[in-house]
C-alpha atoms as a PDB file:
ATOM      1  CA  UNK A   1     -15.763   0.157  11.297  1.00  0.00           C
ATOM      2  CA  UNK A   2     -17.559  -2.281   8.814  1.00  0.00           C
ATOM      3  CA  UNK A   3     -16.497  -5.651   9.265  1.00  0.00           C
ATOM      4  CA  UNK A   4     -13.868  -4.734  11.555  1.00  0.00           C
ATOM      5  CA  UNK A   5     -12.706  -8.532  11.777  1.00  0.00           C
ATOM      6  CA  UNK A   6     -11.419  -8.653   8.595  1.00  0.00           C
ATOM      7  CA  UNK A   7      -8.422  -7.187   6.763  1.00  0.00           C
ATOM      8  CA  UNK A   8      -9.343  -5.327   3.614  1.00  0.00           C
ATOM      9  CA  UNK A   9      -7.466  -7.671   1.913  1.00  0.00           C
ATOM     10  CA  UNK A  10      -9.916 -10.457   3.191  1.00  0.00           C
ATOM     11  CA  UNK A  11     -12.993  -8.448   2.435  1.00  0.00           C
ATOM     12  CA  UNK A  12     -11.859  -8.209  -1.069  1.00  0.00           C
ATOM     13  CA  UNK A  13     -11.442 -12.126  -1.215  1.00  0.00           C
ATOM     14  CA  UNK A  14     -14.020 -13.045   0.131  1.00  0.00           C
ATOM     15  CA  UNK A  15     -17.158 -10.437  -0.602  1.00  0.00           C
ATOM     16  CA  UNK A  16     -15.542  -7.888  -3.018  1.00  0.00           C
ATOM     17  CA  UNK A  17     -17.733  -5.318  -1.682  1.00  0.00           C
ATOM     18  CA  UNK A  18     -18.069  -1.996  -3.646  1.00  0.00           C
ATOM     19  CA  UNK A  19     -16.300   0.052  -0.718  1.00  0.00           C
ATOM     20  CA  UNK A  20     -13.352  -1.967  -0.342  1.00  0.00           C
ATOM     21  CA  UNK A  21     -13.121  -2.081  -3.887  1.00  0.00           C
ATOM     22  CA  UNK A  22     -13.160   1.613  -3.929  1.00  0.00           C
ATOM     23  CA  UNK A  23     -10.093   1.721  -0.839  1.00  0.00           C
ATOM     24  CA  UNK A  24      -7.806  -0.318  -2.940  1.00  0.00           C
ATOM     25  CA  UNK A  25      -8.609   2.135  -6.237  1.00  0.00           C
ATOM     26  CA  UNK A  26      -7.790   4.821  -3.482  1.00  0.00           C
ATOM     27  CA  UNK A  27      -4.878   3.216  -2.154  1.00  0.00           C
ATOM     28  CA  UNK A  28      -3.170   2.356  -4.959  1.00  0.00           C
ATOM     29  CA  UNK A  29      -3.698   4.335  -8.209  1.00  0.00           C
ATOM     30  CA  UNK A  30      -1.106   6.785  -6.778  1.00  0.00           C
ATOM     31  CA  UNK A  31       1.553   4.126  -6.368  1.00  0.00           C
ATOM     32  CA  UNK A  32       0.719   2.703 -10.106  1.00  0.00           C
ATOM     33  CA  UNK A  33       0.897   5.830 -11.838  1.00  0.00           C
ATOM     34  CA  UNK A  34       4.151   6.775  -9.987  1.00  0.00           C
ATOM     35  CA  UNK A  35       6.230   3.427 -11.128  1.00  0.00           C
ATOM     36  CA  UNK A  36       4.827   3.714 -14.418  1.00  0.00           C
ATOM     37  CA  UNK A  37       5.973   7.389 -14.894  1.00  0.00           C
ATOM     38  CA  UNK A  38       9.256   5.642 -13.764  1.00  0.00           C
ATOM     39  CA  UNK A  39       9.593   3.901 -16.828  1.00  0.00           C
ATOM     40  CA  UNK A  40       8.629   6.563 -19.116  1.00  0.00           C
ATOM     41  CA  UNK A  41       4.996   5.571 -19.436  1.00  0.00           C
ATOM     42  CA  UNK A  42       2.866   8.950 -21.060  1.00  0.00           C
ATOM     43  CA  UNK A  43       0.018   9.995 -18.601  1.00  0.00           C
ATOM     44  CA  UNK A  44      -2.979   8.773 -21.005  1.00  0.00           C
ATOM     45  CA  UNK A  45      -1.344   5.194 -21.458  1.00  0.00           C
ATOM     46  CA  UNK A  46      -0.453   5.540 -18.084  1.00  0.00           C
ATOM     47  CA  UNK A  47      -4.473   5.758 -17.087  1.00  0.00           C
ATOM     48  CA  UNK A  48      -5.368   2.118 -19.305  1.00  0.00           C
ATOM     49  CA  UNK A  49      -2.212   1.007 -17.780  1.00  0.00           C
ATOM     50  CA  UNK A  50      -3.350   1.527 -13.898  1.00  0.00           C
ATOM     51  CA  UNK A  51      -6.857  -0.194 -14.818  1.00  0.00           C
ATOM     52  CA  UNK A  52      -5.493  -3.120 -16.951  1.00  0.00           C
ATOM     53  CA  UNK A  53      -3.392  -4.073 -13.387  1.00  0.00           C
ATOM     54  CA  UNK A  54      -6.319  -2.765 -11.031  1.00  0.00           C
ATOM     55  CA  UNK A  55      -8.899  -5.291 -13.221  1.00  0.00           C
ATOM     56  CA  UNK A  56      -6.157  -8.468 -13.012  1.00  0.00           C
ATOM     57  CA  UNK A  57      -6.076  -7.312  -9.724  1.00  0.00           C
ATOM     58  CA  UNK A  58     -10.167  -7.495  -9.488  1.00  0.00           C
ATOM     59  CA  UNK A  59      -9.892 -11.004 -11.793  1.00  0.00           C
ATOM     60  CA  UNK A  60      -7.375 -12.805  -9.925  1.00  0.00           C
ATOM     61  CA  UNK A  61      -7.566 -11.725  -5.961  1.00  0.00           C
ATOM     62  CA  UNK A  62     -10.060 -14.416  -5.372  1.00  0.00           C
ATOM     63  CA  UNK A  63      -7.587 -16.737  -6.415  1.00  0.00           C
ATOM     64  CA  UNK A  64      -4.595 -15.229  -4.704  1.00  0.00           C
ATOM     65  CA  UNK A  65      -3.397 -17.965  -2.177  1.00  0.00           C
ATOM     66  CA  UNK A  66      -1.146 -15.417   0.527  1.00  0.00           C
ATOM     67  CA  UNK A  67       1.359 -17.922   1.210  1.00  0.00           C
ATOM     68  CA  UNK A  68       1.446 -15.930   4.850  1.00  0.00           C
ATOM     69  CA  UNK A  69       5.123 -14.855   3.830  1.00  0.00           C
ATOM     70  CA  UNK A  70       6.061 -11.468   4.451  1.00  0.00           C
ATOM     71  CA  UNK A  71       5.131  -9.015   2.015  1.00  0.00           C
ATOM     72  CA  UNK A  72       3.334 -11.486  -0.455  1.00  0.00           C
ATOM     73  CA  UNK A  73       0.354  -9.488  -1.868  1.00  0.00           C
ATOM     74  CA  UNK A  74       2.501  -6.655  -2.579  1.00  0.00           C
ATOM     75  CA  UNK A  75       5.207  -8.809  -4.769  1.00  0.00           C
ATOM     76  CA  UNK A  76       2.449 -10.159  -6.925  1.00  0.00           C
ATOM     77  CA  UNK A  77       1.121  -6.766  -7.378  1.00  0.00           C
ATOM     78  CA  UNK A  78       5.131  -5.670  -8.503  1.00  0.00           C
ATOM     79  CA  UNK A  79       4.448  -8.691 -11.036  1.00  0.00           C
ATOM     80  CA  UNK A  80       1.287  -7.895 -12.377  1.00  0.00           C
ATOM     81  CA  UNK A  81       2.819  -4.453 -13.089  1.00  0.00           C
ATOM     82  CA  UNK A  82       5.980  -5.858 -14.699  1.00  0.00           C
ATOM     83  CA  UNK A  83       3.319  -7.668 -16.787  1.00  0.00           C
ATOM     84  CA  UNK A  84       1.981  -5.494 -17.662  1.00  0.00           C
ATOM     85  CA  UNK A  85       4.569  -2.756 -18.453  1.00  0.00           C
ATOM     86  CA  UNK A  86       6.142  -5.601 -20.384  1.00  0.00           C
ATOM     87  CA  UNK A  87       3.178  -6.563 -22.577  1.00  0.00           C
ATOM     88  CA  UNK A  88       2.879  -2.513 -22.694  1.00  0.00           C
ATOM     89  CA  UNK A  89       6.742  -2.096 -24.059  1.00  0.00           C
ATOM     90  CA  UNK A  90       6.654  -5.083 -26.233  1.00  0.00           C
ATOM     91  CA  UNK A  91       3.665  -3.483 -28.420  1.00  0.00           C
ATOM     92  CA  UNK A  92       5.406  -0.612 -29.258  1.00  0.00           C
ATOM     93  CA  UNK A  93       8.024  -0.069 -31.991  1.00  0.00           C
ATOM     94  CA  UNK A  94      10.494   1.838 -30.185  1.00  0.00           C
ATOM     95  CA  UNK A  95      11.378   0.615 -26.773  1.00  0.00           C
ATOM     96  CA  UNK A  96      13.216   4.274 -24.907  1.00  0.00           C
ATOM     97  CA  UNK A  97      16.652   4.012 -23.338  1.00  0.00           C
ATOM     98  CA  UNK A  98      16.305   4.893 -19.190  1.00  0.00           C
ATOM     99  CA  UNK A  99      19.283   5.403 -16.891  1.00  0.00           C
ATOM    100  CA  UNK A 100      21.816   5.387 -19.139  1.00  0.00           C
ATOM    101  CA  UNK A 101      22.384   2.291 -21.534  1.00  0.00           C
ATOM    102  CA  UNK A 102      19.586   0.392 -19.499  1.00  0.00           C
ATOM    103  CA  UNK A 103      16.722  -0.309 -21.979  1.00  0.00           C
ATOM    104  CA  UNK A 104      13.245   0.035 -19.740  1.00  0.00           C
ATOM    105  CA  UNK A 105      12.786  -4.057 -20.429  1.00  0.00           C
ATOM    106  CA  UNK A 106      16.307  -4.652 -18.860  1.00  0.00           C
ATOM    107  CA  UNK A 107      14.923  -2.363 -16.042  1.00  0.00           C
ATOM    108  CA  UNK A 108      11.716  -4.836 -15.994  1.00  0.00           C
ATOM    109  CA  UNK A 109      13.924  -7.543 -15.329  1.00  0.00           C
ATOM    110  CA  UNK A 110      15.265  -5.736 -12.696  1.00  0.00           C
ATOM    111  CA  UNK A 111      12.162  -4.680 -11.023  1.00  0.00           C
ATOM    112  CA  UNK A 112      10.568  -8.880 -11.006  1.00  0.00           C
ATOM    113  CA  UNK A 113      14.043 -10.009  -9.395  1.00  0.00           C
ATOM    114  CA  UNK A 114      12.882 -10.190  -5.491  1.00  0.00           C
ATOM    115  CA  UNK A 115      16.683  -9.700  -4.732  1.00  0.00           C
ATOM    116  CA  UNK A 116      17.016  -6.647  -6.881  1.00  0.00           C
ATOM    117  CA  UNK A 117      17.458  -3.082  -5.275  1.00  0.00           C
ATOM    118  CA  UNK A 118      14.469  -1.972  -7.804  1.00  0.00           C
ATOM    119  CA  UNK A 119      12.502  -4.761  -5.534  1.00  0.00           C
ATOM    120  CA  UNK A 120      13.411  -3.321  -2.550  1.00  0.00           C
ATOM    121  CA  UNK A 121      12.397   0.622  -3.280  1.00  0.00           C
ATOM    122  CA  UNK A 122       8.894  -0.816  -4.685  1.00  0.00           C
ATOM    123  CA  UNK A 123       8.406  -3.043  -1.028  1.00  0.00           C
ATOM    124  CA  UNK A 124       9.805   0.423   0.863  1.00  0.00           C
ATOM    125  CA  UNK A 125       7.224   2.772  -1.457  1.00  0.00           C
ATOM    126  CA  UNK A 126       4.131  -0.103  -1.308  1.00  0.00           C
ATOM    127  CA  UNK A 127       4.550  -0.124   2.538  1.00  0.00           C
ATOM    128  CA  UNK A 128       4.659   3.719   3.310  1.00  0.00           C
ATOM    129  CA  UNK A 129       1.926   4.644   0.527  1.00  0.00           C
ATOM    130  CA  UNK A 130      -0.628   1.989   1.818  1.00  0.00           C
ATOM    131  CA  UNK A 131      -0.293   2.866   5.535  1.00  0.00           C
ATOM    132  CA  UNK A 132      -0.624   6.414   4.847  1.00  0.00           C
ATOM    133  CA  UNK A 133      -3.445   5.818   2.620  1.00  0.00           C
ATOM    134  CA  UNK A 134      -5.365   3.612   5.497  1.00  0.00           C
ATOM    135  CA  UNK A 135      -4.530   6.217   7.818  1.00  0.00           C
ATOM    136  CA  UNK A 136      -6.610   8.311   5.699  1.00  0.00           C
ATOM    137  CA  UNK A 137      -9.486   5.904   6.069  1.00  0.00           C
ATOM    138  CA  UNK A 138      -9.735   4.984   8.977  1.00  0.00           C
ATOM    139  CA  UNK A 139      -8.698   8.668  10.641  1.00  0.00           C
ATOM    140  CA  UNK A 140     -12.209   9.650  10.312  1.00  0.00           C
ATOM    141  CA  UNK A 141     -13.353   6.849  12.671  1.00  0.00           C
ATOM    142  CA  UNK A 142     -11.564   8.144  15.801  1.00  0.00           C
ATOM    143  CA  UNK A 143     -12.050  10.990  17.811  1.00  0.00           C
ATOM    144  CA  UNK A 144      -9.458  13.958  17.336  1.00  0.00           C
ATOM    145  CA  UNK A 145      -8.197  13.503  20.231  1.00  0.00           C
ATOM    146  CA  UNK A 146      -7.515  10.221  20.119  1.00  0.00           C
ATOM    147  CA  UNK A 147      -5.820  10.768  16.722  1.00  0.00           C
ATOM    148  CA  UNK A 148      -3.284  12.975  17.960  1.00  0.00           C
ATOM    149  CA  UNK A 149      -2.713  10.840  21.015  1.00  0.00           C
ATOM    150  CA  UNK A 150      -1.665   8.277  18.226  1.00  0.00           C
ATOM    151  CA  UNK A 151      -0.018  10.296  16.112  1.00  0.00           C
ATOM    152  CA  UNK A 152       2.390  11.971  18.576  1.00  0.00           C
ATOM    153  CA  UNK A 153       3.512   9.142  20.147  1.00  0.00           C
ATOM    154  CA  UNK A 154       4.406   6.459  16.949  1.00  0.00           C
ATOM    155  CA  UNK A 155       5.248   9.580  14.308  1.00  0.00           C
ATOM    156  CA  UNK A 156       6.380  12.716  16.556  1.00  0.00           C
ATOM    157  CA  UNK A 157       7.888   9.917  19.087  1.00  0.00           C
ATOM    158  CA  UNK A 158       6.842  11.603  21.880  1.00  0.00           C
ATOM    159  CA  UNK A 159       6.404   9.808  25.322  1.00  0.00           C
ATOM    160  CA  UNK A 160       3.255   9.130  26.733  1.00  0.00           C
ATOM    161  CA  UNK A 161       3.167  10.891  29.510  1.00  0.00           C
ATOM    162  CA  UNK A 162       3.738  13.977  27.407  1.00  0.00           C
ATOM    163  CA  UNK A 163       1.403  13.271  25.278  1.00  0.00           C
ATOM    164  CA  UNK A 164      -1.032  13.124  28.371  1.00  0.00           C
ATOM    165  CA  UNK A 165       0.241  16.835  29.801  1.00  0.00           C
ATOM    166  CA  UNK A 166       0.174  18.326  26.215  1.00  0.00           C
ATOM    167  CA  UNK A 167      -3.467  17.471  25.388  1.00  0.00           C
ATOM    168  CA  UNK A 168      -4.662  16.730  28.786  1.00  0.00           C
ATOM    169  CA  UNK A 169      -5.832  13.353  29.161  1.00  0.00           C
ATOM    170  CA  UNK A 170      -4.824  10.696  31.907  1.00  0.00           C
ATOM    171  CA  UNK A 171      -1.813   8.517  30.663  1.00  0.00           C
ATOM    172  CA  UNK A 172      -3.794   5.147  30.719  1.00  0.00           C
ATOM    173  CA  UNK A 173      -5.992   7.076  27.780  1.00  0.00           C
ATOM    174  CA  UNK A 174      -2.926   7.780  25.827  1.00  0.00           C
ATOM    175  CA  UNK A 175      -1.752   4.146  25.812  1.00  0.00           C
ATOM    176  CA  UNK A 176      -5.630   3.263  25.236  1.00  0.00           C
ATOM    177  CA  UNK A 177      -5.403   6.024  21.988  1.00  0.00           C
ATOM    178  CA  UNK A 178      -2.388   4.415  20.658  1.00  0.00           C
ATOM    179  CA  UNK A 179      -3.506   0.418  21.270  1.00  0.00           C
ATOM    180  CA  UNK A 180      -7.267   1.461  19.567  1.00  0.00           C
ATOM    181  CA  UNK A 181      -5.699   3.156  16.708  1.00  0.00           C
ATOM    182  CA  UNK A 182      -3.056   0.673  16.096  1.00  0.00           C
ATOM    183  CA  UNK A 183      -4.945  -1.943  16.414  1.00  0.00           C
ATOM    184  CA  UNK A 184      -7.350  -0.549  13.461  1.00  0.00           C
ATOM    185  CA  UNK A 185      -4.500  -0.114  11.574  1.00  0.00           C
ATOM    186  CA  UNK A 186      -3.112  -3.178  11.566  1.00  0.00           C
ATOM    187  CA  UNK A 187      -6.657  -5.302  10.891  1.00  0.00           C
ATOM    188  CA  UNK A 188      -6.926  -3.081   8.015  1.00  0.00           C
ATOM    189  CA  UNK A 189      -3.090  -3.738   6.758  1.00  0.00           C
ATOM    190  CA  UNK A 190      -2.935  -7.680   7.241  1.00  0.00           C
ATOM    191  CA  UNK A 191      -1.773  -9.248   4.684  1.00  0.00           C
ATOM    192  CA  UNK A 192      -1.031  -6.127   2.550  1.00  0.00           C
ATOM    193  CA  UNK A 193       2.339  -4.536   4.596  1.00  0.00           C
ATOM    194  CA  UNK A 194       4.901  -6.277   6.608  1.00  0.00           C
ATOM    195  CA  UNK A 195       4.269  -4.326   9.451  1.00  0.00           C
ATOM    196  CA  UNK A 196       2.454  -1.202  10.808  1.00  0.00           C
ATOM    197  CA  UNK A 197       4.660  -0.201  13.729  1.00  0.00           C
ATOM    198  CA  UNK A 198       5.892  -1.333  16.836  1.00  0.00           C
ATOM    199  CA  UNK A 199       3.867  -2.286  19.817  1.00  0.00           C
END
């Protein structure tokens, strides 16, 4: 892996190279486009929308101070996007009704309050959509075998030494499979999820 001493969060700080660039595009267009559907957001506007918080995102990042608190990058991203889908909201003439009697700025409100339950869903989605997306990336970097060995035992929860009988490799290289992968996995996720899994 390139730089494999950094997170990608520090690689974006700190060189803003064109592939990390590209991972965090990757990563987290989906996630954008899906809480802006949320709130009733048209695909096209939806599309400016993702790139207005993806170039705040490019503007700002060097100047992001992680206060190492748990899950601090990902609640200024849920503010740039309330932001955002305020400035968005406040433009137009007619502001739509969502949920019931909630008005989508109400629902704003709601999402930028850390306490909120809104809060909590967007830390719960962030998380799972940004490991499986660097699972994606760095997947290609391992072996198949390897892979599986991972996979099996943190996702399937499958013990080791059934993982070693099933795909017939000694148990030390299981545990090895699972510690290289993990270990990946987290460098790449510092500063950007709470946690990756257990050890």
């Amino acid at each position: 892996m390139e730089n494999t001493s950094l997170s990608l969060l520090a690689r974006l700080r700190e060189s803003g190279d064109q592939a990390s660039w590209d991972r965090v595009v990757q990563m987290y267009s989906p996630l954008l486009r899906r809480w802006l559907r949320a709130y009733e957001v048209q695909d096209a506007d939806a599309e400016d929308l993702v790139q207005e918080v993806l170039t705040v995102l490019v503007r700002d990042l060097p100047k992001f101070q992680h206060n190492q608190q748990a899950g601090a990058f990902r609640s200024w991203l849920r503010k740039v996007l309330v932001n955002r889908l305020r400035n968005f909201w406040r433009g137009r003439q007619h502001l739509p009704l969502a949920m019931g009697s909630s008005s989508i700025l109400e629902r704003l409100n709601e999402l930028e309050d850390e306490s909120s339950q809104a809060s909590r869903v967007w830390d719960a989605e962030h998380d799972r959509d940004v490991l499986t997306r660097l699972m994606e990336l760095i997947r290609p970097k391992f072996l198949p075998k390897t892979w599986e060995a991972f996979h099996r035992q943190l996702y399937l929860g499958q013990r080791a030494d059934e993982v070693a009988s099933e795909l017939e490799m000694s148990l030390s290289s299981v545990y090895v499979a699972r510690s290289r992968v993990l270990s990946a996995l987290r460098r790449e996720a510092a500063g950007l999820v709470d946690s990756v899994a257990p050890e």
